[in-house]
N, C-alpha and C. Protein backbone atom coordinates (compact mmCIF):
# COMPACT_ATOMS: atom_id res chain seq x y z
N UNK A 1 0.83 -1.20 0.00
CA UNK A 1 0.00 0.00 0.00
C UNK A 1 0.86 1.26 0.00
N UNK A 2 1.84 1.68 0.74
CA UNK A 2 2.11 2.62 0.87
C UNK A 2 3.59 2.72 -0.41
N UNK A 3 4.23 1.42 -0.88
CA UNK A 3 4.63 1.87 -2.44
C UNK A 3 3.80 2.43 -3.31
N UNK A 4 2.40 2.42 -3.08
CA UNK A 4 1.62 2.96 -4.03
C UNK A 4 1.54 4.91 -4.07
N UNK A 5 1.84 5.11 -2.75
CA UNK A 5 1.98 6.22 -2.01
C UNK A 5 3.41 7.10 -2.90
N UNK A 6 4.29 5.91 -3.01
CA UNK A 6 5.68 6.10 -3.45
C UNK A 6 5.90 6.41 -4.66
N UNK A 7 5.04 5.66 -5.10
CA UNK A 7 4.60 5.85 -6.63
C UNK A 7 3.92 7.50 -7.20
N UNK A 8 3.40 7.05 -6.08
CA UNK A 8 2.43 8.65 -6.58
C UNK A 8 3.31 9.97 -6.29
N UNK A 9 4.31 9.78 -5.25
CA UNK A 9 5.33 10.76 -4.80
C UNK A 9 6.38 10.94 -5.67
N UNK A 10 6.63 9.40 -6.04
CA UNK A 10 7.84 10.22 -7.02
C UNK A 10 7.34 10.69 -8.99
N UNK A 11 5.86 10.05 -8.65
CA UNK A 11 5.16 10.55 -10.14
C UNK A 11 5.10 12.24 -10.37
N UNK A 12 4.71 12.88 -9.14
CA UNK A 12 4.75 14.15 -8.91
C UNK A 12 6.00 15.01 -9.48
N UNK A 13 7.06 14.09 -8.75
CA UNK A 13 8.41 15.11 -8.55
C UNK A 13 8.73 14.70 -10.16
N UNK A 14 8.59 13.65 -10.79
CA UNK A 14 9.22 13.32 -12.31
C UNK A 14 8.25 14.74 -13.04
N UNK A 15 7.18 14.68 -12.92
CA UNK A 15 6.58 15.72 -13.81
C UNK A 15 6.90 17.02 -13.06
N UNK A 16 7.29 17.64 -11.98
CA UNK A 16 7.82 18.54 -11.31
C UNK A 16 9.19 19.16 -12.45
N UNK A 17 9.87 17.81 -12.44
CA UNK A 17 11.21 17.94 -13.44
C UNK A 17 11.26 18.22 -14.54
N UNK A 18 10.23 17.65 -15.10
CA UNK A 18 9.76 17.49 -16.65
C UNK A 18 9.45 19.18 -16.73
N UNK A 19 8.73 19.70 -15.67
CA UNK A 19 8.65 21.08 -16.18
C UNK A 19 9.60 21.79 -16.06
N UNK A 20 10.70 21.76 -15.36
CA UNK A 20 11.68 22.22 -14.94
C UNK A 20 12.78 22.12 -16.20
N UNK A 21 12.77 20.81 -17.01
CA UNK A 21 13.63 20.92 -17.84
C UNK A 21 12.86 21.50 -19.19
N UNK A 22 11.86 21.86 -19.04
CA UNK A 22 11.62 22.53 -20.61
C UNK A 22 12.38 23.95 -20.12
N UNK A 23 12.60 24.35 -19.11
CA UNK A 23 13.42 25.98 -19.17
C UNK A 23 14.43 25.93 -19.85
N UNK A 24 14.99 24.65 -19.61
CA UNK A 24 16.80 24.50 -20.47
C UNK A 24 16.65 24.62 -21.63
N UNK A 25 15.50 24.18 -22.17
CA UNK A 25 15.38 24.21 -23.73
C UNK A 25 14.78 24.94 -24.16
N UNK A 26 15.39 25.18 -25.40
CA UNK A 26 14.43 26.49 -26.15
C UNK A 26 13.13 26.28 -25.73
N UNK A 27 12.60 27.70 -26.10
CA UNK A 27 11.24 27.49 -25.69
C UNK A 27 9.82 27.51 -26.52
N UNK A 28 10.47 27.52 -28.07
CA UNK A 28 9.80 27.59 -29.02
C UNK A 28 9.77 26.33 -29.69
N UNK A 29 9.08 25.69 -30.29
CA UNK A 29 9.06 24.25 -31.00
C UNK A 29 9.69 24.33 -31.94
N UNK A 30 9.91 23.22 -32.75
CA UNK A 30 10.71 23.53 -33.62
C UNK A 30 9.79 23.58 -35.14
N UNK A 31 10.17 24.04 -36.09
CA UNK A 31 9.28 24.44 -37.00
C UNK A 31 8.60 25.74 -36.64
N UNK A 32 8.46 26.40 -35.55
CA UNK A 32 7.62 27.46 -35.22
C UNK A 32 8.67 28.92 -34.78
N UNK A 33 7.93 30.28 -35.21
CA UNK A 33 8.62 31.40 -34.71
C UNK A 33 8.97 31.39 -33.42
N UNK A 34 10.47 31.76 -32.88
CA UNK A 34 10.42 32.24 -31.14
C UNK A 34 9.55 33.06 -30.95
N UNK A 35 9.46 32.45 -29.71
CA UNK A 35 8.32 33.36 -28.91
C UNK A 35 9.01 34.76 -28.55
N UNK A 36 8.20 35.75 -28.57
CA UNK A 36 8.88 36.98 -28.26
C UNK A 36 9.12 36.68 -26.34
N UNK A 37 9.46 38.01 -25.85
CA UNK A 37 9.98 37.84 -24.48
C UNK A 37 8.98 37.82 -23.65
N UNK A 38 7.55 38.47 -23.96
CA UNK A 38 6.62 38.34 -23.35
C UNK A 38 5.84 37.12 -22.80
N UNK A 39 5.92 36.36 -23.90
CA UNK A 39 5.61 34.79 -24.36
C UNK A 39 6.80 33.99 -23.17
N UNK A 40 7.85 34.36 -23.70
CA UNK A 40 8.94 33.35 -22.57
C UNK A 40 8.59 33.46 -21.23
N UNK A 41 8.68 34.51 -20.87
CA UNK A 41 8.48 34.99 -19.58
C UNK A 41 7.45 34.15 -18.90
N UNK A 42 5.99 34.28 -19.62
CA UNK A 42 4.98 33.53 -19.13
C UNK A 42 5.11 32.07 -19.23
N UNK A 43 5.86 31.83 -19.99
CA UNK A 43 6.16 29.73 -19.89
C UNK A 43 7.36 30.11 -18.87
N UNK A 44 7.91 30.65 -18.63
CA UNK A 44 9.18 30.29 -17.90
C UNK A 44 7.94 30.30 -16.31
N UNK A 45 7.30 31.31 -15.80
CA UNK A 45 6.63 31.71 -14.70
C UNK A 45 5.51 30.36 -14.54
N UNK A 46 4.71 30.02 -15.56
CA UNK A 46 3.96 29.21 -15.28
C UNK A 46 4.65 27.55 -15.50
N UNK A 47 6.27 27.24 -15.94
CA UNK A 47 6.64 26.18 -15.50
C UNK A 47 6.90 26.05 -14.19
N UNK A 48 7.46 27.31 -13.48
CA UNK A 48 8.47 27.44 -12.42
C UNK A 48 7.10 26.83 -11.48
N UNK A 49 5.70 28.00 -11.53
CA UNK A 49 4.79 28.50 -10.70
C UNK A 49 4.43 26.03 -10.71
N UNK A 50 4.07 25.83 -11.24
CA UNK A 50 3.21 24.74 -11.75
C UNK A 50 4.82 23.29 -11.29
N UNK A 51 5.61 23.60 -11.25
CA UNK A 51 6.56 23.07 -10.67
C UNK A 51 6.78 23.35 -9.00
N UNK A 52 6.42 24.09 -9.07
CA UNK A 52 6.85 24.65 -7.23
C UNK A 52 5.48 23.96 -6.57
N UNK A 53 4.02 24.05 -7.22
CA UNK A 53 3.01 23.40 -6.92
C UNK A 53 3.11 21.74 -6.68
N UNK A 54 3.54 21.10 -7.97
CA UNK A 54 3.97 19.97 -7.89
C UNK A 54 4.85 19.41 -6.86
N UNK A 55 6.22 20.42 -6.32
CA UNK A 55 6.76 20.09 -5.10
C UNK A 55 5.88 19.66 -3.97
N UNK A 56 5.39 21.15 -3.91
CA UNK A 56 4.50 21.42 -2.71
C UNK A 56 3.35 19.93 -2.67
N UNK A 57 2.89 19.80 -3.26
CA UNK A 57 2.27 18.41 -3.36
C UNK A 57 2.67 17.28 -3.04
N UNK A 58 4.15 16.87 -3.79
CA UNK A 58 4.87 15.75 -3.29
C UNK A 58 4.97 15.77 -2.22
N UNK A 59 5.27 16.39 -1.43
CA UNK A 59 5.81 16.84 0.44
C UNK A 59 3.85 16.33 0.86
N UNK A 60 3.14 16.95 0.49
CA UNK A 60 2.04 16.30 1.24
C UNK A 60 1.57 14.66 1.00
N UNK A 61 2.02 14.51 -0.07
CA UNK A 61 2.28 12.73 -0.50
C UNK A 61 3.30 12.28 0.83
N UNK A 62 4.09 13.10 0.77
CA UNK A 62 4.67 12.62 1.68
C UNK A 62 4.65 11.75 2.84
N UNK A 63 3.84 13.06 3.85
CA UNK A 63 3.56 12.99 4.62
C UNK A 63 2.49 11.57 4.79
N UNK A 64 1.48 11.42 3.62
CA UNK A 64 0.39 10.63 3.97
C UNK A 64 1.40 9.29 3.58
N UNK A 65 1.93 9.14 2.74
CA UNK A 65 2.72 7.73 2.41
C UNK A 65 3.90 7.53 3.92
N UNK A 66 4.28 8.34 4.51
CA UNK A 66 4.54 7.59 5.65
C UNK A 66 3.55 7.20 7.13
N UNK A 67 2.67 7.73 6.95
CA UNK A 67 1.31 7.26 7.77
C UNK A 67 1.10 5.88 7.31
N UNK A 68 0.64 5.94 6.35
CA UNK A 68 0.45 4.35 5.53
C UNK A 68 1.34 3.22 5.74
N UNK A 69 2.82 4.38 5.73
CA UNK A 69 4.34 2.80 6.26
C UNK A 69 3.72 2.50 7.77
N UNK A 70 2.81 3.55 8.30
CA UNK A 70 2.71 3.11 9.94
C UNK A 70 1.58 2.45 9.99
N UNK A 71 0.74 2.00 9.16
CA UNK A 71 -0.56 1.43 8.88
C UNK A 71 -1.79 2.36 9.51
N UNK A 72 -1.34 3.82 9.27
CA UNK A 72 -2.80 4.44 9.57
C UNK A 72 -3.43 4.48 8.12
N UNK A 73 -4.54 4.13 7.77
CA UNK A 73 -5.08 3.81 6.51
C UNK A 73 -5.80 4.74 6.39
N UNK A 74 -6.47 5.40 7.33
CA UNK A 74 -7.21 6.78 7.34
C UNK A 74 -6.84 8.20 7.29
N UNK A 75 -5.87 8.21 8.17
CA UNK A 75 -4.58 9.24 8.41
C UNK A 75 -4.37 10.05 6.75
N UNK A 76 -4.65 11.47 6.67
CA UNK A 76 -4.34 12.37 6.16
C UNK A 76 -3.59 13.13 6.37
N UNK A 77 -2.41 12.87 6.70
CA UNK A 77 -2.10 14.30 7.25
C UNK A 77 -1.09 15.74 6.32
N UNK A 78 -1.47 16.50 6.70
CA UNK A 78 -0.88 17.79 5.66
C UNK A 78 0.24 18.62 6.35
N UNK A 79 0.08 18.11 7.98
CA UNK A 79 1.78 18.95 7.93
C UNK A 79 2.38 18.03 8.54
N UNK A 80 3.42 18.37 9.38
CA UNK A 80 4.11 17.58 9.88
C UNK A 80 4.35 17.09 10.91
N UNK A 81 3.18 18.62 12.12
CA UNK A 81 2.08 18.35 13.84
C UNK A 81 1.21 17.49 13.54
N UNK A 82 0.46 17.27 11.85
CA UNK A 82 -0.96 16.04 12.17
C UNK A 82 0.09 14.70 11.82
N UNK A 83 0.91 14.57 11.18
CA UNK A 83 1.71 13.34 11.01
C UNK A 83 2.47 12.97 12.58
N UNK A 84 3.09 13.96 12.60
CA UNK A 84 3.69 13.15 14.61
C UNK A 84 1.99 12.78 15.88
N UNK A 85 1.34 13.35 15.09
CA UNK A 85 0.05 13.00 16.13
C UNK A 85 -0.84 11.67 15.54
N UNK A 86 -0.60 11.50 14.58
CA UNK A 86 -1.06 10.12 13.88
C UNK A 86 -0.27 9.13 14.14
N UNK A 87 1.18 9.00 14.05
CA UNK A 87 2.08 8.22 14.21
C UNK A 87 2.81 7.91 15.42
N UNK A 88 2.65 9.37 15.92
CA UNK A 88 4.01 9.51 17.36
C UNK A 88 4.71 10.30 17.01
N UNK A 89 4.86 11.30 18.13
CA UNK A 89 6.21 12.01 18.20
C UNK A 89 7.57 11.42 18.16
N UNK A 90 7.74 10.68 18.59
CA UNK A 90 8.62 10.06 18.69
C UNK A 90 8.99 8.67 17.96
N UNK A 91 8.53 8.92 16.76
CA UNK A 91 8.63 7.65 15.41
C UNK A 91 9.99 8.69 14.61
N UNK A 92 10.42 7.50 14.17
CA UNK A 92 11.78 7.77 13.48
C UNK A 92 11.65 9.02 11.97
N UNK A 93 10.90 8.58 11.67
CA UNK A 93 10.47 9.85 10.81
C UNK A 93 10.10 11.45 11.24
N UNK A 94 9.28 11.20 11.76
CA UNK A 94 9.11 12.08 12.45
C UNK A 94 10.19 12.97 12.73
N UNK A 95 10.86 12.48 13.74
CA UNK A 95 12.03 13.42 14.13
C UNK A 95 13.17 13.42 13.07
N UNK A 96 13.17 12.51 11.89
CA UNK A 96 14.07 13.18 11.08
C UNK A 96 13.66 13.88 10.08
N UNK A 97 12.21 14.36 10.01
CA UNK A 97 11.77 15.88 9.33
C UNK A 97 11.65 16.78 10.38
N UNK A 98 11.47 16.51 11.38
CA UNK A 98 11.87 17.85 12.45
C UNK A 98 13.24 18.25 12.46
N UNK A 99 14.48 17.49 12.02
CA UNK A 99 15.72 17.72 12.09
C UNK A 99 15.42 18.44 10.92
N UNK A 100 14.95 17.70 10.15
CA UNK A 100 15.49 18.63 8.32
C UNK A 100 14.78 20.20 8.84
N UNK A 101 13.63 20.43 9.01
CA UNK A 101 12.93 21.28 9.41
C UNK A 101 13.39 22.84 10.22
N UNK A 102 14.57 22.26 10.59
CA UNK A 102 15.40 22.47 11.79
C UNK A 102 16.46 23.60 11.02
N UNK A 103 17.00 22.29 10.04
CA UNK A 103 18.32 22.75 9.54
C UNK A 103 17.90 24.24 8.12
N UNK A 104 19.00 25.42 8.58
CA UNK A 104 18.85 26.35 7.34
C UNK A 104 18.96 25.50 6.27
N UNK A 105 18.01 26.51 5.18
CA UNK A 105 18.45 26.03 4.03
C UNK A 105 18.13 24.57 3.48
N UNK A 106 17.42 23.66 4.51
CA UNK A 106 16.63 22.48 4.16
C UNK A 106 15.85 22.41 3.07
N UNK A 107 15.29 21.43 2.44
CA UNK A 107 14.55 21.22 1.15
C UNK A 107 13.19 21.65 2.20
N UNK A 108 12.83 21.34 3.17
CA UNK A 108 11.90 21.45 4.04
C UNK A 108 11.27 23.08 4.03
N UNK A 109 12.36 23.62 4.48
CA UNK A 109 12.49 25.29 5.08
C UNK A 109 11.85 26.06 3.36
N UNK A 110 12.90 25.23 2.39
CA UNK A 110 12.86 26.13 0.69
C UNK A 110 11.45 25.76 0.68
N UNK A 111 10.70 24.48 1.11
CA UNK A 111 9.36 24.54 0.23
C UNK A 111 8.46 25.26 1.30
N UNK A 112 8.77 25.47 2.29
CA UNK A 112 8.11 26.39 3.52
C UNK A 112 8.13 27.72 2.77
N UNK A 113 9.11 28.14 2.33
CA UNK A 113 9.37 29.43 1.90
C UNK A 113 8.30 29.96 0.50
N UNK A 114 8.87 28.55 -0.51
CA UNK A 114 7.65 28.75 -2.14
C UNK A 114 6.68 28.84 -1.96
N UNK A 115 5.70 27.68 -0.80
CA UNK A 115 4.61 27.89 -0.49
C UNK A 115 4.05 29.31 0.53
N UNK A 116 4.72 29.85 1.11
CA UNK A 116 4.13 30.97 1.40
C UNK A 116 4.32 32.33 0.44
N UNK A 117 5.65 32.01 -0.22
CA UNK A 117 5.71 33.39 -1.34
C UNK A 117 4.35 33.40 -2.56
N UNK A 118 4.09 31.34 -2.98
CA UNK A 118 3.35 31.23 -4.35
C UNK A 118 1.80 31.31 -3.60
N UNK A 119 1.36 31.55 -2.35
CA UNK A 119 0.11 31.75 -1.54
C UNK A 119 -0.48 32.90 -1.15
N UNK A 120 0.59 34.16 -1.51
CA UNK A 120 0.46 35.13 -1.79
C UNK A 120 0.80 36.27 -2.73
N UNK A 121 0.08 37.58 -2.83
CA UNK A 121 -0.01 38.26 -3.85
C UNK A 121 1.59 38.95 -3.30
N UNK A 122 2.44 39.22 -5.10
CA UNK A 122 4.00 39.98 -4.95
C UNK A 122 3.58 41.14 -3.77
N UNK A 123 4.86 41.45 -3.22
CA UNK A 123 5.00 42.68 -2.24
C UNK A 123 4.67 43.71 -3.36
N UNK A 124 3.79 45.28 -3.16
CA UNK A 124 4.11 46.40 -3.69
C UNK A 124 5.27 47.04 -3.35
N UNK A 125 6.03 47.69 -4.72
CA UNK A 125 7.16 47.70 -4.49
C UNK A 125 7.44 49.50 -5.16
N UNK A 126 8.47 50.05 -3.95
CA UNK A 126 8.26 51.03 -4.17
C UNK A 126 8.90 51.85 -5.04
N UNK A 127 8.92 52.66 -6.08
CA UNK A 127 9.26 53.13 -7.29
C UNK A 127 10.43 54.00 -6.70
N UNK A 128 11.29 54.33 -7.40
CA UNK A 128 12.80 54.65 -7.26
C UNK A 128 12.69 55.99 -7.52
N UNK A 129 12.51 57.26 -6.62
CA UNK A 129 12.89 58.71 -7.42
C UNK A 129 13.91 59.26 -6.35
N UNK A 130 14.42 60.37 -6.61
CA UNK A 130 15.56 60.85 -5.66
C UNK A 130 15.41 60.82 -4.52
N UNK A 131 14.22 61.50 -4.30
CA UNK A 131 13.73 61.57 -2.56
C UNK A 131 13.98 59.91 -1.86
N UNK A 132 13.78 58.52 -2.70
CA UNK A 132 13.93 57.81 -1.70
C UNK A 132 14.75 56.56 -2.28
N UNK A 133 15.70 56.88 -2.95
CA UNK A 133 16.57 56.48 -3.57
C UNK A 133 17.58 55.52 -2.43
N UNK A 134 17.59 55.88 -1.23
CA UNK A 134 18.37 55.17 -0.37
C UNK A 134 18.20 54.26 0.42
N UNK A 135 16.17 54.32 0.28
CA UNK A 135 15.53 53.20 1.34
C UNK A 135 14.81 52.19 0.62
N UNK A 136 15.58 52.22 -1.09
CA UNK A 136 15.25 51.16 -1.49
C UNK A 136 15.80 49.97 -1.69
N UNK A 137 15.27 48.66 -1.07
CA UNK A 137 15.42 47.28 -0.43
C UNK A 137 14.48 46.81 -0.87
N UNK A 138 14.69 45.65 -1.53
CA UNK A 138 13.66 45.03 -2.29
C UNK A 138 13.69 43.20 -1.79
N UNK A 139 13.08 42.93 -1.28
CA UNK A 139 12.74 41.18 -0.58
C UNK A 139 12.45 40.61 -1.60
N UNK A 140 13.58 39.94 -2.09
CA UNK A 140 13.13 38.72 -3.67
C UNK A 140 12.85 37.61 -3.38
N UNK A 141 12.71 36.71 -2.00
CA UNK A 141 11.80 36.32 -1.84
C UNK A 141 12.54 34.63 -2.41
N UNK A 142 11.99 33.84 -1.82
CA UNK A 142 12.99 32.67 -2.09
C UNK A 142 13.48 32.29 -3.61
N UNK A 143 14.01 31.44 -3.17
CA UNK A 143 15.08 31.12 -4.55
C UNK A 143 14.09 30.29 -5.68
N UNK A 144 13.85 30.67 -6.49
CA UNK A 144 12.74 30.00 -7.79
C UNK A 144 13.50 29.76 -9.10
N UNK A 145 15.03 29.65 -8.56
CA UNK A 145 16.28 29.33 -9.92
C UNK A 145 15.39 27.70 -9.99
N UNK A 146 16.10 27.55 -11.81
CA UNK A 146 16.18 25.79 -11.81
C UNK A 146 16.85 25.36 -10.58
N UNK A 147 18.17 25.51 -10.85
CA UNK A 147 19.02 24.71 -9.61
C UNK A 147 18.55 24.55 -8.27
N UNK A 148 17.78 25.40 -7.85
CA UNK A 148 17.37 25.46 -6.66
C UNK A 148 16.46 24.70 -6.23
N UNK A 149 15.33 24.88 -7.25
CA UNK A 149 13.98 24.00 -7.42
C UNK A 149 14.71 22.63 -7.59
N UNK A 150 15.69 22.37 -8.43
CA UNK A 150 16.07 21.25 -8.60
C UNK A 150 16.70 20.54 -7.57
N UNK A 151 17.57 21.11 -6.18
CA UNK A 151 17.76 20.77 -5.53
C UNK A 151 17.06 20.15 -4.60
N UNK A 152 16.11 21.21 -3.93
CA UNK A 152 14.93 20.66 -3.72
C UNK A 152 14.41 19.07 -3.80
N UNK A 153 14.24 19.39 -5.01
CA UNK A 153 13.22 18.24 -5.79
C UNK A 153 14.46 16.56 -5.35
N UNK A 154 15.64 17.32 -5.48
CA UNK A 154 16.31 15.49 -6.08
C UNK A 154 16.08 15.20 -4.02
N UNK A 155 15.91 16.21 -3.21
CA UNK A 155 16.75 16.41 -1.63
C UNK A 155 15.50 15.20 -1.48
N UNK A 156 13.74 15.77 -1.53
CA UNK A 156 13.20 15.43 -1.48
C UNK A 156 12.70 13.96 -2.34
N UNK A 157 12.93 13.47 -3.13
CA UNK A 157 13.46 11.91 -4.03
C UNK A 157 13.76 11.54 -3.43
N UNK A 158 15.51 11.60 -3.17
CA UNK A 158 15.74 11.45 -2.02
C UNK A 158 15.92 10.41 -0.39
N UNK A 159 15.58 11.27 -0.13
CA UNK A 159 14.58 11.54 1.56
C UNK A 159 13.09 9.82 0.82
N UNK A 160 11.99 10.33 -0.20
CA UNK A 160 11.01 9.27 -0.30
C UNK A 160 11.95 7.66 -0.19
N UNK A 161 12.60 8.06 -1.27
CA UNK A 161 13.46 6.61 -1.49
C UNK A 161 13.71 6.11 -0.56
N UNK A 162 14.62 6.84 0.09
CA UNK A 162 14.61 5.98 1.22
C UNK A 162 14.56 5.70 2.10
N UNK A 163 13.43 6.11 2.74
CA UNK A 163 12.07 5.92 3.54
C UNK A 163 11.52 4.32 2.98
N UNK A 164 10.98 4.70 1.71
CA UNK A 164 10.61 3.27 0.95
C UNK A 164 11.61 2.06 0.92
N UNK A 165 13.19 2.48 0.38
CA UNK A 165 13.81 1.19 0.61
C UNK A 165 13.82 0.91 2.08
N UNK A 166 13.61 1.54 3.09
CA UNK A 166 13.81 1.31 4.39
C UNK A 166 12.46 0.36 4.59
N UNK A 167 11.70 0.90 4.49
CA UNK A 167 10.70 0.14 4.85
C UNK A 167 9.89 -1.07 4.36
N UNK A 168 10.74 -1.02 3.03
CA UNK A 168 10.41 -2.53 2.28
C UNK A 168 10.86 -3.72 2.48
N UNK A 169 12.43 -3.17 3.46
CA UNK A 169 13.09 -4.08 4.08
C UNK A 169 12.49 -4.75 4.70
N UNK A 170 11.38 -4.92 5.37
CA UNK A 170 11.24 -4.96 6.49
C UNK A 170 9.97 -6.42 6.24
């Protein structure tokens, strides 16, 4: 049951990738005019946007495919307080996404970060004239590079794998 879970987790993150690698490649088909910059822009935003979703998803696969390694068959859980309360605080998983959770810069923390930047509307941002030329600071807001997303994505692979080879052992 819960390879099925595994399945569905790493089905996510493959099409996560899949969008991720059309950025590398041109972005026009072949036989057809490039797209002007306006055009790129919006495939580059709605791969990134539609990839960062797909993360964000896998991580809640997550969560429910290791409920399932614990045989809660009902168990939904969406963060990572309803998963230690389904399972135990003190189950091995558990505390090693509270560690990741923990650590800067975690695949954990980055998708903490996408999901609250892609859940809300951009900051208004304030226009540059002399008068305030010096108090401008601009919050860009987590990292939405390929590489980054991609890091992410393989941290979290990962982390499923092997969870799953762990527990198939068994």
């Amino acid at each position: 049951m819960a390879s099925q879970w595994h399945s569905l987790v790493s089905q996510k993150l493959f099409l996560a990738r899949t969008l991720l690698g059309q950025l590398d490649r041109a972005m026009a088909p072949n036989n057809e005019p490039a797209p002007n910059e306006a055009e790129q822009a919006l495939r580059r935003e709605a791969a990134i946007q539609g990839a960062t979703e797909l993360l964000l998803r896998s991580r809640g696969l997550l969560l429910v495919m290791i409920a399932r390694l614990y045989q809660k068959k009902s168990a939904e859980p969406s963060t990572l307080d309803e998963l230690a309360k389904a399972i135990g605080e003190e189950s091995n998983e558990v505390n090693r996404l509270r560690e990741i959770e923990r650590s800067a810069g975690s695949w954990w923390n980055h998708l903490d970060q996408l999901e609250m930047a892609q859940g809300r509307p951009p900051a208004t941002r304030k226009t540059v004239s002399t008068e305030n030329i010096i108090a401008v600071s601009a919050d860009s807001g987590p990292d939405r590079s390929v590489p980054a997303l991609l890091k992410t994505l393989n941290a979290l692979k990962h982390f499923a794998d092997d969870l799953e080879e762990q527990h198939s052992e068994w």
